[in-house]
PDB file of N, CA and C in Angstrom:
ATOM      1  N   UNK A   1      19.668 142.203  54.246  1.00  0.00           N
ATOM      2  CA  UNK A   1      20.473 143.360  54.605  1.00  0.00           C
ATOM      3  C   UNK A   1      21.759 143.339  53.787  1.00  0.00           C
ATOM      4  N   UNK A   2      22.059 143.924  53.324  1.00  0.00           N
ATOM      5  CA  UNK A   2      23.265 144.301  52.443  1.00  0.00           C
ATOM      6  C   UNK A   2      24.335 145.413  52.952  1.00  0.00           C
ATOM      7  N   UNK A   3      25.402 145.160  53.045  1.00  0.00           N
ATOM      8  CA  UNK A   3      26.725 145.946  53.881  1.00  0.00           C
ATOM      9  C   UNK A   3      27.307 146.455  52.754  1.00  0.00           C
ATOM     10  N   UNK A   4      27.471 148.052  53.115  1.00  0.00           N
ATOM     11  CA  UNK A   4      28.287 148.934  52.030  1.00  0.00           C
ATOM     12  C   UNK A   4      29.723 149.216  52.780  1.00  0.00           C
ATOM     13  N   UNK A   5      29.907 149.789  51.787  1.00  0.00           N
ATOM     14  CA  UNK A   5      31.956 149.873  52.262  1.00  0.00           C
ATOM     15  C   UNK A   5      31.795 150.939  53.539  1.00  0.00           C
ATOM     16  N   UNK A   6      30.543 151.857  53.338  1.00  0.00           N
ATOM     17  CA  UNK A   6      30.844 152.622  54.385  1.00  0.00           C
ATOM     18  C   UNK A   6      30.368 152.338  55.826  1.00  0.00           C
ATOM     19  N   UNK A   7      29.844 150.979  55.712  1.00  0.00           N
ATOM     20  CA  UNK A   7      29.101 150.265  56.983  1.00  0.00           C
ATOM     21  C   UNK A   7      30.464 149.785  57.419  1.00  0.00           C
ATOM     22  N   UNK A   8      31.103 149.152  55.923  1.00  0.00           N
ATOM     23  CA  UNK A   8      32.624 147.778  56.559  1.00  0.00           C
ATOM     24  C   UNK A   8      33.711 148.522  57.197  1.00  0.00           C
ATOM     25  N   UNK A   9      33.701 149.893  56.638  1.00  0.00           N
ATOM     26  CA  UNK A   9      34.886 150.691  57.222  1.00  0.00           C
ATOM     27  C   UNK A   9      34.481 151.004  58.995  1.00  0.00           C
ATOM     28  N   UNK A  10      33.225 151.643  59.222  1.00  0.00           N
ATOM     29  CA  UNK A  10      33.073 151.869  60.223  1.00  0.00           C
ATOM     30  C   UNK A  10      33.422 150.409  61.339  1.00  0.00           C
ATOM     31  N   UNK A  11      32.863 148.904  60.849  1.00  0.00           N
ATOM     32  CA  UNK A  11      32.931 147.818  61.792  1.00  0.00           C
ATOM     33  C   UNK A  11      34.517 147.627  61.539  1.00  0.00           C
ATOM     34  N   UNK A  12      35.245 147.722  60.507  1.00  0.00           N
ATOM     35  CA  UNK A  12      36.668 147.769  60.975  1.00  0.00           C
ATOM     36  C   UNK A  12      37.335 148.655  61.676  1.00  0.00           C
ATOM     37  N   UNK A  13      36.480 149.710  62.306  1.00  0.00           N
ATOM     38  CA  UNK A  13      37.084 150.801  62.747  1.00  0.00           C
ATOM     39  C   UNK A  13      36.903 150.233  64.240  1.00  0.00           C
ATOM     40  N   UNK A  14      35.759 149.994  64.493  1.00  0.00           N
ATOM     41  CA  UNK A  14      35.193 149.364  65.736  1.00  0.00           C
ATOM     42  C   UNK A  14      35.919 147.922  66.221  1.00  0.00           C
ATOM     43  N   UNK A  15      36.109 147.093  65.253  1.00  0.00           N
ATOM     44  CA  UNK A  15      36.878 145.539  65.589  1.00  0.00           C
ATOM     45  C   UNK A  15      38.728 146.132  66.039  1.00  0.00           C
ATOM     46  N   UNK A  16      39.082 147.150  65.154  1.00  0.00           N
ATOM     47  CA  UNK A  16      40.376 147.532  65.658  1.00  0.00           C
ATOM     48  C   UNK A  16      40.315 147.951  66.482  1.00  0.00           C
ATOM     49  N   UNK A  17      39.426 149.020  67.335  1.00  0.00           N
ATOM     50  CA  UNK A  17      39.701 148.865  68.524  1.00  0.00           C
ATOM     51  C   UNK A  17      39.106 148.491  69.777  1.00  0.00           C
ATOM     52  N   UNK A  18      38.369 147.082  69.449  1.00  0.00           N
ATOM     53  CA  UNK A  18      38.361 146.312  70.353  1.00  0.00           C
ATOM     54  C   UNK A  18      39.481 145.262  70.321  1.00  0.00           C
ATOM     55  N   UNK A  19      40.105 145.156  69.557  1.00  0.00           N
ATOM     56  CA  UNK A  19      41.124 144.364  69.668  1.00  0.00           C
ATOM     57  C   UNK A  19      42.091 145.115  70.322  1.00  0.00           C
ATOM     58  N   UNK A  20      42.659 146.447  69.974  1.00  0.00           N
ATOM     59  CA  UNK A  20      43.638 146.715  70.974  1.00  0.00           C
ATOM     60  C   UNK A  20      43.210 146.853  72.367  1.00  0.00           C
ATOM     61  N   UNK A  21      41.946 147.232  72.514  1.00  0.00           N
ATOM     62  CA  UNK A  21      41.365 146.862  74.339  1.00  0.00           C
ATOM     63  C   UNK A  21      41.463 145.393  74.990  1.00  0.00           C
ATOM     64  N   UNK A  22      41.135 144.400  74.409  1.00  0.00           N
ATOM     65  CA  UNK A  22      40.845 142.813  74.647  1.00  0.00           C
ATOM     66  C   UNK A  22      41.924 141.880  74.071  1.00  0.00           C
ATOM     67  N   UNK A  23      43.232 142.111  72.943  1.00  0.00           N
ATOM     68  CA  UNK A  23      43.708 141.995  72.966  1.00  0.00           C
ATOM     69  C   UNK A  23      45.425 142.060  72.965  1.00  0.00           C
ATOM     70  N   UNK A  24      45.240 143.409  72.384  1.00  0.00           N
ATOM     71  CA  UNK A  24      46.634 144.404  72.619  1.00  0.00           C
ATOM     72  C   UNK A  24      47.231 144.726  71.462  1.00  0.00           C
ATOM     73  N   UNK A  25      47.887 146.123  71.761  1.00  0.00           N
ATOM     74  CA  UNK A  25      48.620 146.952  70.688  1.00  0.00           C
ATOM     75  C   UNK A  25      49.402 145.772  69.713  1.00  0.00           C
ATOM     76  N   UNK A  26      50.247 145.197  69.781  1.00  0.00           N
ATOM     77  CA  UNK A  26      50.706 144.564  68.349  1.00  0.00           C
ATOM     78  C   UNK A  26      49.638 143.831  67.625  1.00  0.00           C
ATOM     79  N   UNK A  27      48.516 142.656  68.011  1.00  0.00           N
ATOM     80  CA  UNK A  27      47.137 142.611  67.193  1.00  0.00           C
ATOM     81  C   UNK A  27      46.160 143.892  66.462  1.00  0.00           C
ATOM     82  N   UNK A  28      46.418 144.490  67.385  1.00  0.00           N
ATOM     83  CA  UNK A  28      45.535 145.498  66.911  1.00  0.00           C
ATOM     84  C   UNK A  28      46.349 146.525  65.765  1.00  0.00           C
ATOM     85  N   UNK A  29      47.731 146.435  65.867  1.00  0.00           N
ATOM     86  CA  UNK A  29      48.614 147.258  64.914  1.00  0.00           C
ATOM     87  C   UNK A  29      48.699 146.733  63.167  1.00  0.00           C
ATOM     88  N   UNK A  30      48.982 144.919  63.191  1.00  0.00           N
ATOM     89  CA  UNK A  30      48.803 144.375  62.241  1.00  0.00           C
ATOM     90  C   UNK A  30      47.217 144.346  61.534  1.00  0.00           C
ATOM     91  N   UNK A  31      46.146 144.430  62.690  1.00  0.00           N
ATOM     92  CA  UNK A  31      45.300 144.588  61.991  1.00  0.00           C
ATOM     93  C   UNK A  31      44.728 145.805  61.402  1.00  0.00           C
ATOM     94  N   UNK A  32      45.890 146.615  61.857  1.00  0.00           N
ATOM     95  CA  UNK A  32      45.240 148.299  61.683  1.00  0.00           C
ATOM     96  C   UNK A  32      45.650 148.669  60.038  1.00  0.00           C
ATOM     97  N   UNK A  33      46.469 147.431  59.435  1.00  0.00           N
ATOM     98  CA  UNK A  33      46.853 147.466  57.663  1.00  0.00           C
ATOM     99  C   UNK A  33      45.487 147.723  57.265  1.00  0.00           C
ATOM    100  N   UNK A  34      43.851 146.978  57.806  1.00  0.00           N
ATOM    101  CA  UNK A  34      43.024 147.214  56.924  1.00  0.00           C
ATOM    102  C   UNK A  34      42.919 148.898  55.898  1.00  0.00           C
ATOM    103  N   UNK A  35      43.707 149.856  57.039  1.00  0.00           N
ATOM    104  CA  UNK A  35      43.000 151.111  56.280  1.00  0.00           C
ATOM    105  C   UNK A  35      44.070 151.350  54.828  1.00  0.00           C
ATOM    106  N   UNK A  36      44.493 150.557  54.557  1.00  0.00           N
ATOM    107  CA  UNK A  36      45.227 150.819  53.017  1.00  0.00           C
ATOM    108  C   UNK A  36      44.246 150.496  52.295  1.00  0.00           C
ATOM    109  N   UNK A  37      42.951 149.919  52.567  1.00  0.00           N
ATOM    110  CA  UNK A  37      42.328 149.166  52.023  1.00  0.00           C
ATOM    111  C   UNK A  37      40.975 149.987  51.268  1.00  0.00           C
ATOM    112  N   UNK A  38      40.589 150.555  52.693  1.00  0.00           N
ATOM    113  CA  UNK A  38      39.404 151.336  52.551  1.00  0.00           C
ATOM    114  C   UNK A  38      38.405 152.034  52.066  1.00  0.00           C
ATOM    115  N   UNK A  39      39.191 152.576  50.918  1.00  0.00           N
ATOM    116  CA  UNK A  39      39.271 153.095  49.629  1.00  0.00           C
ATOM    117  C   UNK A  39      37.994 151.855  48.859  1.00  0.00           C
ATOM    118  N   UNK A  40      38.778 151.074  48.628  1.00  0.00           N
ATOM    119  CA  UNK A  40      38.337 149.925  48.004  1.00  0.00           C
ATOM    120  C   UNK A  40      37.822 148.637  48.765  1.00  0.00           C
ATOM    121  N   UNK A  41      36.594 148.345  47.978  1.00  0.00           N
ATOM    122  CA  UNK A  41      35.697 147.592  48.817  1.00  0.00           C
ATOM    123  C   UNK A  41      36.058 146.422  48.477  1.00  0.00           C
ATOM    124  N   UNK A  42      36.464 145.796  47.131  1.00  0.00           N
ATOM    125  CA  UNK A  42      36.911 144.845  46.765  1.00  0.00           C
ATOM    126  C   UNK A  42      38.373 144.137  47.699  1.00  0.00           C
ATOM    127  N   UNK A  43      39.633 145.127  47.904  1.00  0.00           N
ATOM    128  CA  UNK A  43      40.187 144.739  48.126  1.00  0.00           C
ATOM    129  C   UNK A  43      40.519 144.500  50.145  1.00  0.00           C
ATOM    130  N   UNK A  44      39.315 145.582  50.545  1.00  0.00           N
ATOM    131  CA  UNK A  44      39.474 145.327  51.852  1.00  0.00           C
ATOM    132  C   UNK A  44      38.240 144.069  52.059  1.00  0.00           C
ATOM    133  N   UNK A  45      37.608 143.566  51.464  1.00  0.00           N
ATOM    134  CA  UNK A  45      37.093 142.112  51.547  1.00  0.00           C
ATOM    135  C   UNK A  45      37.998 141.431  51.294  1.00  0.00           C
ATOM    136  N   UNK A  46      38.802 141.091  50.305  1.00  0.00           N
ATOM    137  CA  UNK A  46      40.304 140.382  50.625  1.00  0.00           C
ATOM    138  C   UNK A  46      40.978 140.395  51.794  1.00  0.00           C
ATOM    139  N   UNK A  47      41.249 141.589  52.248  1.00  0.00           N
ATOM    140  CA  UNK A  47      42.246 141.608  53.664  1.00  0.00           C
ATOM    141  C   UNK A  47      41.266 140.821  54.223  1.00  0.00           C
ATOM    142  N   UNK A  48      40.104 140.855  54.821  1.00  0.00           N
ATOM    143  CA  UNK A  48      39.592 140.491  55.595  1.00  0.00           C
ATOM    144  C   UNK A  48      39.306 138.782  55.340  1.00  0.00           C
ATOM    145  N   UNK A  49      38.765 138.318  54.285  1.00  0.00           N
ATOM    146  CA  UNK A  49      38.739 136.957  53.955  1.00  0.00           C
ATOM    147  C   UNK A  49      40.680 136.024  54.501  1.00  0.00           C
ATOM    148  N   UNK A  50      41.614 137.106  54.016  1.00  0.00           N
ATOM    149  CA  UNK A  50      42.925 136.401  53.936  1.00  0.00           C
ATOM    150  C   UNK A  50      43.604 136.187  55.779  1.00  0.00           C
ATOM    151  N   UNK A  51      42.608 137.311  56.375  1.00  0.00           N
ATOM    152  CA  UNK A  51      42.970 137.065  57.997  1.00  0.00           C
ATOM    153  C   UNK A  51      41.812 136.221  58.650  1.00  0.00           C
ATOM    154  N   UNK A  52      40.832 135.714  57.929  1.00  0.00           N
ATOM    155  CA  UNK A  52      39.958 135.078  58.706  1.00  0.00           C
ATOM    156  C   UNK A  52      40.268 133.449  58.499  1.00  0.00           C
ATOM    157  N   UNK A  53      41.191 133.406  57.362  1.00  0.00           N
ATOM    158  CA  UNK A  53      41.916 131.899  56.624  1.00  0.00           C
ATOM    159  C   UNK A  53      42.989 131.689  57.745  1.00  0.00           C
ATOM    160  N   UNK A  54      43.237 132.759  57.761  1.00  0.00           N
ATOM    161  CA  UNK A  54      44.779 132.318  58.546  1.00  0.00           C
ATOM    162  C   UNK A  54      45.101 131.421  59.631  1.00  0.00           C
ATOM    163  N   UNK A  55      45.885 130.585  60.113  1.00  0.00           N
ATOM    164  CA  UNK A  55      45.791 130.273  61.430  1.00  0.00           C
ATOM    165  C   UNK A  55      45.304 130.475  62.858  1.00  0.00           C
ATOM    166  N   UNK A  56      45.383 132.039  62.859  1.00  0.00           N
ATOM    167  CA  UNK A  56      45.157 132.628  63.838  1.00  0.00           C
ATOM    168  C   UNK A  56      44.075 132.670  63.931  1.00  0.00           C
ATOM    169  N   UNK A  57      43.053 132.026  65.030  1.00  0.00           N
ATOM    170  CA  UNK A  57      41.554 132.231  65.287  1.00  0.00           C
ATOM    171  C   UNK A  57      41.156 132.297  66.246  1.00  0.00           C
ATOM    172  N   UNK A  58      41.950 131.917  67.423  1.00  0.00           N
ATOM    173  CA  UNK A  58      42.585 132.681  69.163  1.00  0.00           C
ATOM    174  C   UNK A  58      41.833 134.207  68.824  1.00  0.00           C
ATOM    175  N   UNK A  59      42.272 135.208  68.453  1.00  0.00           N
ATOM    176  CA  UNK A  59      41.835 136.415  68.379  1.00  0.00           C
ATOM    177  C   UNK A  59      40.441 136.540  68.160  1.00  0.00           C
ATOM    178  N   UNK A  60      39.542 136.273  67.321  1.00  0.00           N
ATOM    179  CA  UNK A  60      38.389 136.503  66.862  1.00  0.00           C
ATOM    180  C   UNK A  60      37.763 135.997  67.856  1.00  0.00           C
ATOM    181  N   UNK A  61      37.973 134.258  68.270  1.00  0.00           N
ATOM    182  CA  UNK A  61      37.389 133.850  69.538  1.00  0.00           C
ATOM    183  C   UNK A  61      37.402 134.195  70.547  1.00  0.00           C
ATOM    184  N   UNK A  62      38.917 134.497  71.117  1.00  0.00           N
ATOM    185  CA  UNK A  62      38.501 135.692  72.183  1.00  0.00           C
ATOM    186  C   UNK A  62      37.556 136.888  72.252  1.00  0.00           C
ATOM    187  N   UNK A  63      37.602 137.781  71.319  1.00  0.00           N
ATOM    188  CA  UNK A  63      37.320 138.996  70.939  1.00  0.00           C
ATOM    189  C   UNK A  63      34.968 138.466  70.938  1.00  0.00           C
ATOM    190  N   UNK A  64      35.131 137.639  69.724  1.00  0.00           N
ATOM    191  CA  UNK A  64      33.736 137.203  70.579  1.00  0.00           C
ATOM    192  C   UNK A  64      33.015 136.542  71.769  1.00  0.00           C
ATOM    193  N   UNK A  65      34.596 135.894  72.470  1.00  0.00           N
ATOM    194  CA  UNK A  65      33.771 135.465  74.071  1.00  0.00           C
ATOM    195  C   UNK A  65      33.688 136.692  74.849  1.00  0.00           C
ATOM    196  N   UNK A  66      34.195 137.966  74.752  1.00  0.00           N
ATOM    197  CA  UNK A  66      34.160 138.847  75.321  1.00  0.00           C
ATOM    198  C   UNK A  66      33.584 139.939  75.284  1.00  0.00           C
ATOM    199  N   UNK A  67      32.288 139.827  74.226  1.00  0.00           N
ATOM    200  CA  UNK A  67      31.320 140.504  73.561  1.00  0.00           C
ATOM    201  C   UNK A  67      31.664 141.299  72.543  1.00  0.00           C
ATOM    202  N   UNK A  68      33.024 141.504  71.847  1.00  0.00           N
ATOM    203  CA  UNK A  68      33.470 142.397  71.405  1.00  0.00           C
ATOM    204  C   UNK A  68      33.418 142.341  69.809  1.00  0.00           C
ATOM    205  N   UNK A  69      34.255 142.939  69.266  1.00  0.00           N
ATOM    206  CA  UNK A  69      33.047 142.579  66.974  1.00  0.00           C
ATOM    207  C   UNK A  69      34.604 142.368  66.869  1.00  0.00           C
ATOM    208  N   UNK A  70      34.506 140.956  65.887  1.00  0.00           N
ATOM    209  CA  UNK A  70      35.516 140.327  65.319  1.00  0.00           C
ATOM    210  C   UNK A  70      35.604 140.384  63.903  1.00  0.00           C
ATOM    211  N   UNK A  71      36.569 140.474  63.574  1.00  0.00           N
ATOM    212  CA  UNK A  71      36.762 140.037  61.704  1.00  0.00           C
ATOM    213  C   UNK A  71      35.796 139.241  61.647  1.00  0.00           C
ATOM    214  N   UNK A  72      35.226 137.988  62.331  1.00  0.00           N
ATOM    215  CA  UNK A  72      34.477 136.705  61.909  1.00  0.00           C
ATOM    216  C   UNK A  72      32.836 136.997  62.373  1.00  0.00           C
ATOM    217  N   UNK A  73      33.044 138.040  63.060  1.00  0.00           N
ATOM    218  CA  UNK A  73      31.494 138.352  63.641  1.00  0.00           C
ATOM    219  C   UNK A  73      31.033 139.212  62.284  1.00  0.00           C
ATOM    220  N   UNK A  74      31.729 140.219  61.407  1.00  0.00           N
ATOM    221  CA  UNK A  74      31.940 141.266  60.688  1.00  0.00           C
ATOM    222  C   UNK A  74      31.422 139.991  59.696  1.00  0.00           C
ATOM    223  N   UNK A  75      32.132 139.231  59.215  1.00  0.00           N
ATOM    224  CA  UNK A  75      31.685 138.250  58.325  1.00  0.00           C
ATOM    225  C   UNK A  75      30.582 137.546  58.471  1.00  0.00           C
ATOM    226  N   UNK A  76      30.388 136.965  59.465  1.00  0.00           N
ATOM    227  CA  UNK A  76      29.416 135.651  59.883  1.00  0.00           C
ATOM    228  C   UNK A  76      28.110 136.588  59.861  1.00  0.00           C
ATOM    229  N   UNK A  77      28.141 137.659  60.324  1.00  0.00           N
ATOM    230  CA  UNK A  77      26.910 138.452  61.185  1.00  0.00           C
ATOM    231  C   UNK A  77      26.249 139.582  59.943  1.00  0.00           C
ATOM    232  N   UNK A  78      27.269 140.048  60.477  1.00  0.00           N
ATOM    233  CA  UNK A  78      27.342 142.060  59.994  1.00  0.00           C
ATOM    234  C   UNK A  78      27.599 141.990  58.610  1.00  0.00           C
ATOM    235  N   UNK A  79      28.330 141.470  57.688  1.00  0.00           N
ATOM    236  CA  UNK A  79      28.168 141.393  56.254  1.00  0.00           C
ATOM    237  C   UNK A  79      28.360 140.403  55.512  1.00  0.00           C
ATOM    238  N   UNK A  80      27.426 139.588  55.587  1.00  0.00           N
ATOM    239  CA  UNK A  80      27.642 137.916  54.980  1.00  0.00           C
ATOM    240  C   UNK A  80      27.587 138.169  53.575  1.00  0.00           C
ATOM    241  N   UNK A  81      26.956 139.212  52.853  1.00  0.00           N
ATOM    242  CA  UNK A  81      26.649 139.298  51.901  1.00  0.00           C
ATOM    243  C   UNK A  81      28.168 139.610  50.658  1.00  0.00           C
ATOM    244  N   UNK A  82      28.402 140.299  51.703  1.00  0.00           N
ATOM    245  CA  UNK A  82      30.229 140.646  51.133  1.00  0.00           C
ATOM    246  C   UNK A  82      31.146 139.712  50.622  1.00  0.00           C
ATOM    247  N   UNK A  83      31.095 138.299  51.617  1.00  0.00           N
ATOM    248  CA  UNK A  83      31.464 137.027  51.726  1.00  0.00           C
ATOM    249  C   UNK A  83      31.300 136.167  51.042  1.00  0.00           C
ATOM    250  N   UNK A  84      32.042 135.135  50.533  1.00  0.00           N
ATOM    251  CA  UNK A  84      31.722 133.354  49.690  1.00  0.00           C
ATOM    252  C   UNK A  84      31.123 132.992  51.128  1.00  0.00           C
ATOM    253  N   UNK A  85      30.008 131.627  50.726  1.00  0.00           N
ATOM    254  CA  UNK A  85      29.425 130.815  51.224  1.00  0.00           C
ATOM    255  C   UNK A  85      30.653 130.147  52.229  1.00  0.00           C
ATOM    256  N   UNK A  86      31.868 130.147  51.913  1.00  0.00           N
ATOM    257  CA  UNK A  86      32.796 129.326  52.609  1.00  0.00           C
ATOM    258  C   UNK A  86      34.045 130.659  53.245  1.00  0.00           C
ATOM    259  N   UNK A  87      33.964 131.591  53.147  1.00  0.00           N
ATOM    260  CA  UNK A  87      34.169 133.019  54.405  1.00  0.00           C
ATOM    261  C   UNK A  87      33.179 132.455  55.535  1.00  0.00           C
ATOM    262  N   UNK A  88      32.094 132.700  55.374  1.00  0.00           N
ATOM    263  CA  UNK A  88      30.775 132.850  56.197  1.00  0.00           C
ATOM    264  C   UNK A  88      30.884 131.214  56.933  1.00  0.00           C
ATOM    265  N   UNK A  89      31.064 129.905  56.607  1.00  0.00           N
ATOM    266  CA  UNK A  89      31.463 128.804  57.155  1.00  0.00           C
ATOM    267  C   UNK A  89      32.313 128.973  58.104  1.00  0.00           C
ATOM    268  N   UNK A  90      33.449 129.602  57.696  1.00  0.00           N
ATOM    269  CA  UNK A  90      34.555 129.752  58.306  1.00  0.00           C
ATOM    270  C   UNK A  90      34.477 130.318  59.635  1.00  0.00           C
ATOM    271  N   UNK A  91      33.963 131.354  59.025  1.00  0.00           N
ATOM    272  CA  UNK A  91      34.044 132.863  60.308  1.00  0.00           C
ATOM    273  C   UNK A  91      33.002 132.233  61.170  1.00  0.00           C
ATOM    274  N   UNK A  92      31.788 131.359  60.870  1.00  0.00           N
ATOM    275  CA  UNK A  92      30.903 130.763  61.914  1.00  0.00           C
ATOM    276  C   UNK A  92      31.201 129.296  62.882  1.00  0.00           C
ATOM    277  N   UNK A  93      32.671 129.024  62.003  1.00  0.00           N
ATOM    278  CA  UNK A  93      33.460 127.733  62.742  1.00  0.00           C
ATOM    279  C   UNK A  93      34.277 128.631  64.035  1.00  0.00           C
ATOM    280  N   UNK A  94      34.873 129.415  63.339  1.00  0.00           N
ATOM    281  CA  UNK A  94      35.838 129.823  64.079  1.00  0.00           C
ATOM    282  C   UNK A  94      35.149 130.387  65.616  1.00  0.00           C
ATOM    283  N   UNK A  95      34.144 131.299  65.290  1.00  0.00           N
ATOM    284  CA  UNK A  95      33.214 131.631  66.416  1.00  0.00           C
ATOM    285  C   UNK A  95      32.523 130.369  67.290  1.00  0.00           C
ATOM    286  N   UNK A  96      31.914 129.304  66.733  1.00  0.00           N
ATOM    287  CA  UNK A  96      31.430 128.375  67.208  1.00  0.00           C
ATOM    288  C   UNK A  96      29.813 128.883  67.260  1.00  0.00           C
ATOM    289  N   UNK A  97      29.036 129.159  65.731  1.00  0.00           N
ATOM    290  CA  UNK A  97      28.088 129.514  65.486  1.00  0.00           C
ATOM    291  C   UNK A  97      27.298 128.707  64.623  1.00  0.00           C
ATOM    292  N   UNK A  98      25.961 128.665  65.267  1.00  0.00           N
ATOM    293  CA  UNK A  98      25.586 128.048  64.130  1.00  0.00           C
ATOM    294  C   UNK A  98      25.376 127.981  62.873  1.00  0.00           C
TER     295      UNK A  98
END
């Protein structure tokens, strides 16, 4: 299965707002920068690789104990193909996937 920009835009449309439901307006505001991105497929795989590095992994884990689509589910799951071998590690650590 192969993920096009217009699949990634829609699951970032969907992860933003499950994050402002499950975790709240300022998460969901910083993550709402993806749409500068959108345009470009190249560079909104960056945003997304550079927030799945980050410290912060509280969010994604919540967001998947609570059934909801994470930056790391978006990676791990929904478009691995988009991803380095070590995104897709990541985003499946952070989740606690196999």
């Amino acid at each position: 299965m192969s993920c096009d920009v217009k699949q990634l835009v829609e699951l970032m449309r969907k992860c933003e707002a499950d994050t402002r439901e499950i975790i709240g307006g300022g998460a969901a505001n910083m993550l709402a920068h993806w749409q500068r991105h959108e345009a470009d497929k190249d560079r909104l795989v960056k945003f997304i690789h550079d927030r799945i590095h980050s410290s912060k992994k509280a969010n994604g884990w919540k967001l998947h104990q609570s059934g909801r689509l994470s930056l790391e589910k978006i990676v791990a799951v929904h478009c691995p193909d988009l991803f380095t071998s070590g995104d897709v590690r990541v985003a499946k650590a952070t989740l606690n996937l196999p």
